[in-house]
PDB file of N, CA and C in Angstrom:
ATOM      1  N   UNK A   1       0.811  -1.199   0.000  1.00  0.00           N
ATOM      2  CA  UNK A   1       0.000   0.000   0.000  1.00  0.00           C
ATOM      3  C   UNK A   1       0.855   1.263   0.000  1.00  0.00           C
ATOM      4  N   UNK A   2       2.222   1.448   0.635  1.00  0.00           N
ATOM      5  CA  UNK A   2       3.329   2.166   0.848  1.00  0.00           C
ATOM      6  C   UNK A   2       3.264   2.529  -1.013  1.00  0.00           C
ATOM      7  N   UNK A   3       3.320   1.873  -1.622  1.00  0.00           N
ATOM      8  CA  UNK A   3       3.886   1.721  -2.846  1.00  0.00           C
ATOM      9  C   UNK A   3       3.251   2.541  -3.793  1.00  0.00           C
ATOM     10  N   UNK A   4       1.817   2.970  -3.833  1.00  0.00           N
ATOM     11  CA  UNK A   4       0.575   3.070  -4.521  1.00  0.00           C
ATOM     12  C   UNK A   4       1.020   4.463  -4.212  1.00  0.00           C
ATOM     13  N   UNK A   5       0.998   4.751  -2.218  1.00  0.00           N
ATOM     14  CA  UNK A   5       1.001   6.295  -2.052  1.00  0.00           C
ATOM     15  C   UNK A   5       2.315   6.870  -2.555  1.00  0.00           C
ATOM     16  N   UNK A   6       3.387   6.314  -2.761  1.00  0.00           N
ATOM     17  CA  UNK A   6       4.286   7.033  -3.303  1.00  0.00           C
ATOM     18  C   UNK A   6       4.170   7.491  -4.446  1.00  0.00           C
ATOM     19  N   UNK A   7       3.438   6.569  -5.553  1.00  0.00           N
ATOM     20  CA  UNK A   7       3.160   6.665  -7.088  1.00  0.00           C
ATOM     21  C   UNK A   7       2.294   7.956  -7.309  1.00  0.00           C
ATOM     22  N   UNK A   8       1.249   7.642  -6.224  1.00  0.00           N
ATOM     23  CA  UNK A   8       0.426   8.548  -6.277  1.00  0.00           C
ATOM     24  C   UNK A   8       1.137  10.353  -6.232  1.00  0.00           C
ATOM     25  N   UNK A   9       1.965  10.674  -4.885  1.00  0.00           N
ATOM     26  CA  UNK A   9       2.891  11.418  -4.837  1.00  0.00           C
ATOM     27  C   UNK A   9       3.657  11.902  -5.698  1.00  0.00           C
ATOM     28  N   UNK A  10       4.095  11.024  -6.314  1.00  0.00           N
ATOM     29  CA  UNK A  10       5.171  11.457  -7.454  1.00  0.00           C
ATOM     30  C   UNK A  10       4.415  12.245  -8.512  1.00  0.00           C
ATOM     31  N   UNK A  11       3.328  11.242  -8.804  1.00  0.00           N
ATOM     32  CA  UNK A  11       2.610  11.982 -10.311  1.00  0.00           C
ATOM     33  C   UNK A  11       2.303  13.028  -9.777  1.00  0.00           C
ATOM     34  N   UNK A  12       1.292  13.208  -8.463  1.00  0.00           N
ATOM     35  CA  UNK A  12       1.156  14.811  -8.535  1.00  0.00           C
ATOM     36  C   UNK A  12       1.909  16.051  -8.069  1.00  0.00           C
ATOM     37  N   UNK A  13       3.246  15.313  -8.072  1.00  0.00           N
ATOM     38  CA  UNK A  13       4.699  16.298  -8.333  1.00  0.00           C
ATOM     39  C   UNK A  13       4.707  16.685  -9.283  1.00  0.00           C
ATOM     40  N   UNK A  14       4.735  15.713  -9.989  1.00  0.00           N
ATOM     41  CA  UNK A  14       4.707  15.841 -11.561  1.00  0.00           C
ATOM     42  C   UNK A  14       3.778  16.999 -12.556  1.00  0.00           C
ATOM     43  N   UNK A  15       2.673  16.555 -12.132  1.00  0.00           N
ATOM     44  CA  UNK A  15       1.419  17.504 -12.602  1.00  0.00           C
ATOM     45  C   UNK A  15       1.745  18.684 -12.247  1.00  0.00           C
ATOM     46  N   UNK A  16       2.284  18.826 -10.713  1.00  0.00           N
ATOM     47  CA  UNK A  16       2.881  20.447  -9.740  1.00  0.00           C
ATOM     48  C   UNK A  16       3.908  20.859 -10.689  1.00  0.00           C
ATOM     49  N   UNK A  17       4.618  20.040 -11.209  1.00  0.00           N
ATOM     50  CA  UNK A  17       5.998  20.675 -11.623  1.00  0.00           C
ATOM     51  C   UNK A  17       5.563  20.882 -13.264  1.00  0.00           C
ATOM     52  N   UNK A  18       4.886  20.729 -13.898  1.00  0.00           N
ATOM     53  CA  UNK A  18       4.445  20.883 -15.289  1.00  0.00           C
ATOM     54  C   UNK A  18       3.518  21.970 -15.474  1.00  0.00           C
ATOM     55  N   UNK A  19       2.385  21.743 -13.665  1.00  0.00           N
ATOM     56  CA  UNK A  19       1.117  22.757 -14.683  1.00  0.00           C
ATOM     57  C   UNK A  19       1.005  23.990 -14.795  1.00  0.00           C
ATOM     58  N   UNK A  20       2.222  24.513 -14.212  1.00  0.00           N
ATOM     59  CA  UNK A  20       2.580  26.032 -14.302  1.00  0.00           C
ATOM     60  C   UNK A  20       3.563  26.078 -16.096  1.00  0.00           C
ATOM     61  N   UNK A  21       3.690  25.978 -16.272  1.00  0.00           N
ATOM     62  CA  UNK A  21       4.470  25.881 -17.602  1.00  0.00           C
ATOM     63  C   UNK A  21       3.856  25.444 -18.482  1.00  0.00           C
ATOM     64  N   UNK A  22       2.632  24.424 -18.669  1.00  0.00           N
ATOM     65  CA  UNK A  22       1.810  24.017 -19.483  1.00  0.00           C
ATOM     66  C   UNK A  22       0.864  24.967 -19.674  1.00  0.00           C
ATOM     67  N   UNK A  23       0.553  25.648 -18.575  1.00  0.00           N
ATOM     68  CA  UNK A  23      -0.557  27.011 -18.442  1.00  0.00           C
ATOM     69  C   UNK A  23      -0.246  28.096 -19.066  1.00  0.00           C
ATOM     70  N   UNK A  24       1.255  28.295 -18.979  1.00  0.00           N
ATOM     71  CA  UNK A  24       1.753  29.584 -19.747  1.00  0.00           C
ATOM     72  C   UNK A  24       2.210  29.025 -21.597  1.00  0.00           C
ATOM     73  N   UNK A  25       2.445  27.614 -21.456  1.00  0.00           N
ATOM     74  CA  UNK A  25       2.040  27.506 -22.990  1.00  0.00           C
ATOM     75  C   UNK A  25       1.304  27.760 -23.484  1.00  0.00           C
ATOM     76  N   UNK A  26      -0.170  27.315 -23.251  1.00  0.00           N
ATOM     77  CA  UNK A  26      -1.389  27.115 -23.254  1.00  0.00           C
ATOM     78  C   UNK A  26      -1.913  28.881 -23.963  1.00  0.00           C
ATOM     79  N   UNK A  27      -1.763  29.450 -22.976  1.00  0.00           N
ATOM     80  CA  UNK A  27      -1.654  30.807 -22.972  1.00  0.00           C
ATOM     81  C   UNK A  27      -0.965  31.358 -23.738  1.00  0.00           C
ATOM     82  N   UNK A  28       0.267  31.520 -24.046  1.00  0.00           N
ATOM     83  CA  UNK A  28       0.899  32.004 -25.569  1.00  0.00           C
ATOM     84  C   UNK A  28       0.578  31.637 -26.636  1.00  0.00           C
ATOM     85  N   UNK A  29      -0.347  29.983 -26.881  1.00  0.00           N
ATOM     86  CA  UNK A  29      -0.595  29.586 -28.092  1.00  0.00           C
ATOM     87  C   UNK A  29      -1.898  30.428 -28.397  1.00  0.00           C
ATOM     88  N   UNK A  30      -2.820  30.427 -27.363  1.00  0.00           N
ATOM     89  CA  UNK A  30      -3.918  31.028 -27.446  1.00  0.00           C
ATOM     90  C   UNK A  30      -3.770  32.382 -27.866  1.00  0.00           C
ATOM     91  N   UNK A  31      -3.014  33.374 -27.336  1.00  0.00           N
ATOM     92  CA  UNK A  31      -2.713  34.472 -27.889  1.00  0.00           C
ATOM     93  C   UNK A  31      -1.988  34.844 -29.337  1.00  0.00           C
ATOM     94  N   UNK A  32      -1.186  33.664 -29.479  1.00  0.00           N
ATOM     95  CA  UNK A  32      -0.823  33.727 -30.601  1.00  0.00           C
ATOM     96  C   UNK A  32      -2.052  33.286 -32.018  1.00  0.00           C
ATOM     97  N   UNK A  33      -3.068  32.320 -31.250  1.00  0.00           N
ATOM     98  CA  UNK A  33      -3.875  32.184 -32.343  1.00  0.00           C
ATOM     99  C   UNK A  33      -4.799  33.551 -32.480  1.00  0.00           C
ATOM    100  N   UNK A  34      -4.997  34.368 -31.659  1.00  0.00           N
ATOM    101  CA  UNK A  34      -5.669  35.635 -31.757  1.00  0.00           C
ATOM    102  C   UNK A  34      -5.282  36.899 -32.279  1.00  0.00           C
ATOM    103  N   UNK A  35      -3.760  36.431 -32.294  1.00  0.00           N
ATOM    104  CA  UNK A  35      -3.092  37.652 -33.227  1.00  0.00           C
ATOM    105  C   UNK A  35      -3.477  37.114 -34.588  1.00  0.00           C
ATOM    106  N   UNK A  36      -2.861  35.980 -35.341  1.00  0.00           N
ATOM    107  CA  UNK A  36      -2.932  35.346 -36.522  1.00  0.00           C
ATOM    108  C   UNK A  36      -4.125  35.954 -36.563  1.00  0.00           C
ATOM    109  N   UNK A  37      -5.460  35.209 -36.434  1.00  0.00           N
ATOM    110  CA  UNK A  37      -6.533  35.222 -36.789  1.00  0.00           C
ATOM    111  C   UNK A  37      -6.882  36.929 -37.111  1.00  0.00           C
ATOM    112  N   UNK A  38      -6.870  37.465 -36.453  1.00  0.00           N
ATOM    113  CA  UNK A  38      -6.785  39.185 -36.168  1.00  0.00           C
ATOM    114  C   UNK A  38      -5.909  39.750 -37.448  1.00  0.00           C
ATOM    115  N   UNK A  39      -4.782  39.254 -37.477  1.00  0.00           N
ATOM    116  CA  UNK A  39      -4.038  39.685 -38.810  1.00  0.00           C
ATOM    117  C   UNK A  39      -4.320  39.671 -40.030  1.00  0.00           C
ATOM    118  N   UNK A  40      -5.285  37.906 -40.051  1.00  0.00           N
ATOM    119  CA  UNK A  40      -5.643  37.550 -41.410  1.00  0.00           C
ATOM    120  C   UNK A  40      -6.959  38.409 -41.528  1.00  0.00           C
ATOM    121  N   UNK A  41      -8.037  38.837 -40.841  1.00  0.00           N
ATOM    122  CA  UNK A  41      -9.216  39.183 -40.587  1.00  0.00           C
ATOM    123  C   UNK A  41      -9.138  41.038 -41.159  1.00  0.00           C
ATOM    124  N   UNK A  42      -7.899  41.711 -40.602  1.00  0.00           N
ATOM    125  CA  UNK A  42      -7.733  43.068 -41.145  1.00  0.00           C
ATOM    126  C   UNK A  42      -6.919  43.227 -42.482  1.00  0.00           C
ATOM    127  N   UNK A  43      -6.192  41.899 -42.606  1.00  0.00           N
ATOM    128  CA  UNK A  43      -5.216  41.778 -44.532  1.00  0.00           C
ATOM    129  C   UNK A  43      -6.715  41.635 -45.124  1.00  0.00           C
ATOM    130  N   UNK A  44      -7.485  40.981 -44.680  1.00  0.00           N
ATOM    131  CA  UNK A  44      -8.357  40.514 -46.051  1.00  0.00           C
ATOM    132  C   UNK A  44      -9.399  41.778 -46.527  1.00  0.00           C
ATOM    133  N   UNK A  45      -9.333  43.253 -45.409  1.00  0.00           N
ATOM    134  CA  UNK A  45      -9.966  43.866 -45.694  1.00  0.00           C
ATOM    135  C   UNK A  45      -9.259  44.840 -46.601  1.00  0.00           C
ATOM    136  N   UNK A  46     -10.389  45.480 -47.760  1.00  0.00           N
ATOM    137  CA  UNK A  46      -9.927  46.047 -48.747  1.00  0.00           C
ATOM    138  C   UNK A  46      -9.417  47.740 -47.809  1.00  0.00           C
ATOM    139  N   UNK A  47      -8.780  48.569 -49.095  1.00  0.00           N
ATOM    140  CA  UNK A  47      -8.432  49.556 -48.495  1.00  0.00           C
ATOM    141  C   UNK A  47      -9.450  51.131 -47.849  1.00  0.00           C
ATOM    142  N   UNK A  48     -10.623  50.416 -48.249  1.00  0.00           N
ATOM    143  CA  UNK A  48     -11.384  51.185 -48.577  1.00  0.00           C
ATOM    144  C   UNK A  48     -11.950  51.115 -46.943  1.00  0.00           C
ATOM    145  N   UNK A  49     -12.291  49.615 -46.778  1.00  0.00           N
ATOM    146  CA  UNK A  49     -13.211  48.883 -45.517  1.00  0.00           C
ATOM    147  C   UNK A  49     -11.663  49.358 -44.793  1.00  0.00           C
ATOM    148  N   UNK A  50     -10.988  49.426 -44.461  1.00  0.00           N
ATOM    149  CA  UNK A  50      -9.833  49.661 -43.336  1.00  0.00           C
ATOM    150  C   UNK A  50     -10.120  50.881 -43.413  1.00  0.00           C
ATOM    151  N   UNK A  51     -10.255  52.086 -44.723  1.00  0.00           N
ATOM    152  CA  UNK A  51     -10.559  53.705 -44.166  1.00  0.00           C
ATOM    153  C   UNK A  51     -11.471  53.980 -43.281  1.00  0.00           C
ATOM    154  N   UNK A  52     -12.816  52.929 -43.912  1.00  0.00           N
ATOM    155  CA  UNK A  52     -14.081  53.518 -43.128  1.00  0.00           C
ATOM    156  C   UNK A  52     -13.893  53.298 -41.564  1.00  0.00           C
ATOM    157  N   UNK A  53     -12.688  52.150 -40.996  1.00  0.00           N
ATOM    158  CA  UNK A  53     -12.922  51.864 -39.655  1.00  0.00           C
ATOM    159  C   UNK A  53     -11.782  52.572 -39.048  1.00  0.00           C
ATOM    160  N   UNK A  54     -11.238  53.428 -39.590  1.00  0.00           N
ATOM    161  CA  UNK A  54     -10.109  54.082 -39.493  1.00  0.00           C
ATOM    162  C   UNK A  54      -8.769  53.458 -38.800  1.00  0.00           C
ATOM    163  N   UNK A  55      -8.517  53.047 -39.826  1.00  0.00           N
ATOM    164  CA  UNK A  55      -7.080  51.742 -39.662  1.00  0.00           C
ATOM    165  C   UNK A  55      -6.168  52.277 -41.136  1.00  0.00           C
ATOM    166  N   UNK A  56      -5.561  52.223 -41.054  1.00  0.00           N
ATOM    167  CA  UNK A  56      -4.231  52.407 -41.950  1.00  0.00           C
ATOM    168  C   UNK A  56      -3.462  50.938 -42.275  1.00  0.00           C
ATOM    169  N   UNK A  57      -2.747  50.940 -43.479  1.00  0.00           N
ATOM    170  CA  UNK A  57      -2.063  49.672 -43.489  1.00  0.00           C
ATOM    171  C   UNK A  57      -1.312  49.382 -42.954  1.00  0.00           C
ATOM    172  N   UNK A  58      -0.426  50.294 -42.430  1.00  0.00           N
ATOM    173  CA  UNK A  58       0.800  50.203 -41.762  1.00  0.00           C
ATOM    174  C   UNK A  58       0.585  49.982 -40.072  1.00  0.00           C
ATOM    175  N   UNK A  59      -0.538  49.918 -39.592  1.00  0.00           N
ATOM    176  CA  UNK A  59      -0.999  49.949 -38.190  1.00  0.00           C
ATOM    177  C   UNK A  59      -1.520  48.565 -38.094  1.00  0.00           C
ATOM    178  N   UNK A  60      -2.031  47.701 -38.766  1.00  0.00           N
ATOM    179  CA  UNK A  60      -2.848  46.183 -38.867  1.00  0.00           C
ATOM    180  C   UNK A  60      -1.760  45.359 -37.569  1.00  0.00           C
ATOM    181  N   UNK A  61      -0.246  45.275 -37.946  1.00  0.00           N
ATOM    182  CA  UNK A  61       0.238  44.552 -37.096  1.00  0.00           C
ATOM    183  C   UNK A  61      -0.382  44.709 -36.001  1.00  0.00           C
ATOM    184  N   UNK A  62       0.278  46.215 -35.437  1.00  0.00           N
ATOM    185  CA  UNK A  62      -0.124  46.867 -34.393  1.00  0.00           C
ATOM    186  C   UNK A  62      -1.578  46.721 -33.430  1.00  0.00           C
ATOM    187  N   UNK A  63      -2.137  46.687 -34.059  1.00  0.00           N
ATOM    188  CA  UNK A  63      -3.871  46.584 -33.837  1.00  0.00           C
ATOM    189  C   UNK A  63      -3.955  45.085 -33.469  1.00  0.00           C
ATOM    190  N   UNK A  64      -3.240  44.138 -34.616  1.00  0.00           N
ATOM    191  CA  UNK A  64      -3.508  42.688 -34.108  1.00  0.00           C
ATOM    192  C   UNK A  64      -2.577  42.014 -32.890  1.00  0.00           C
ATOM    193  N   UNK A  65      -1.235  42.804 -32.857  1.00  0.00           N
ATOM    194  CA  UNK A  65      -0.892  42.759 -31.566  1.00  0.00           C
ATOM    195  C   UNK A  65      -1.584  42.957 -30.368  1.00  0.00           C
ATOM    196  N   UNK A  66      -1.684  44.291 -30.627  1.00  0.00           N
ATOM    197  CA  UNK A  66      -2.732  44.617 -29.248  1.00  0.00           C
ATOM    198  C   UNK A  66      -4.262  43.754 -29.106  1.00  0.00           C
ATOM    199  N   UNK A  67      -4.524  42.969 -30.170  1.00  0.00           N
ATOM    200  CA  UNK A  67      -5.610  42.030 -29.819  1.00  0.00           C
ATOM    201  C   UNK A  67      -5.483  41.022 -29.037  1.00  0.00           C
ATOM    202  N   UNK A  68      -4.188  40.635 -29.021  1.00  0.00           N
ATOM    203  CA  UNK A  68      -4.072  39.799 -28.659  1.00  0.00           C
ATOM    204  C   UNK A  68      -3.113  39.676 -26.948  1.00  0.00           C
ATOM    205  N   UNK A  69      -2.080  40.681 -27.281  1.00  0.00           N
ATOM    206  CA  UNK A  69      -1.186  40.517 -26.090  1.00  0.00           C
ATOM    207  C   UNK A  69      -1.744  42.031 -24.927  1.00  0.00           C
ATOM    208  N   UNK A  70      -2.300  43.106 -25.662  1.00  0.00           N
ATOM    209  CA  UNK A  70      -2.630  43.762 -24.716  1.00  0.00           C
ATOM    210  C   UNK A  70      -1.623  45.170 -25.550  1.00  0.00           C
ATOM    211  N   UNK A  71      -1.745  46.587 -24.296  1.00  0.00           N
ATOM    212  CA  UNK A  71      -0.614  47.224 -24.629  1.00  0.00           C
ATOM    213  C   UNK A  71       0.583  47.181 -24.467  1.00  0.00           C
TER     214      UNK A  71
END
């Protein structure tokens, strides 16, 4: 029975020692899919649809950065 609780122990060392680092993966991928998506979403707009919302071409990164990571 000694044997089980150690196993048990270990893995949720394990889980302790991973789920902080899996969380902040987790989290950069997610942000990173919100920039992409954000990037492709303001390229596909013509130049016309970016005037009316008042966006410039040269600002899209910018804008999809900040969608995603903040200021």
């Amino acid at each position: 029975m000694a044997l089980a609780s150690n196993r048990t122990s270990s893995a949720s060392d394990v889980f302790a020692l991973l789920g902080a680092p899996l969380l902040r993966l987790r989290t950069a991928l997610g942000r990173r899919a919100v920039y992409q998506q954000t990037l492709r979403e303001l390229q596909a707009l013509s130049d016309r649809e970016l005037a009316d919302l008042g966006i410039s071409q040269h600002n899209i990164r910018a804008l999809a950065h900040e969608a995603a990571y903040g200021r």
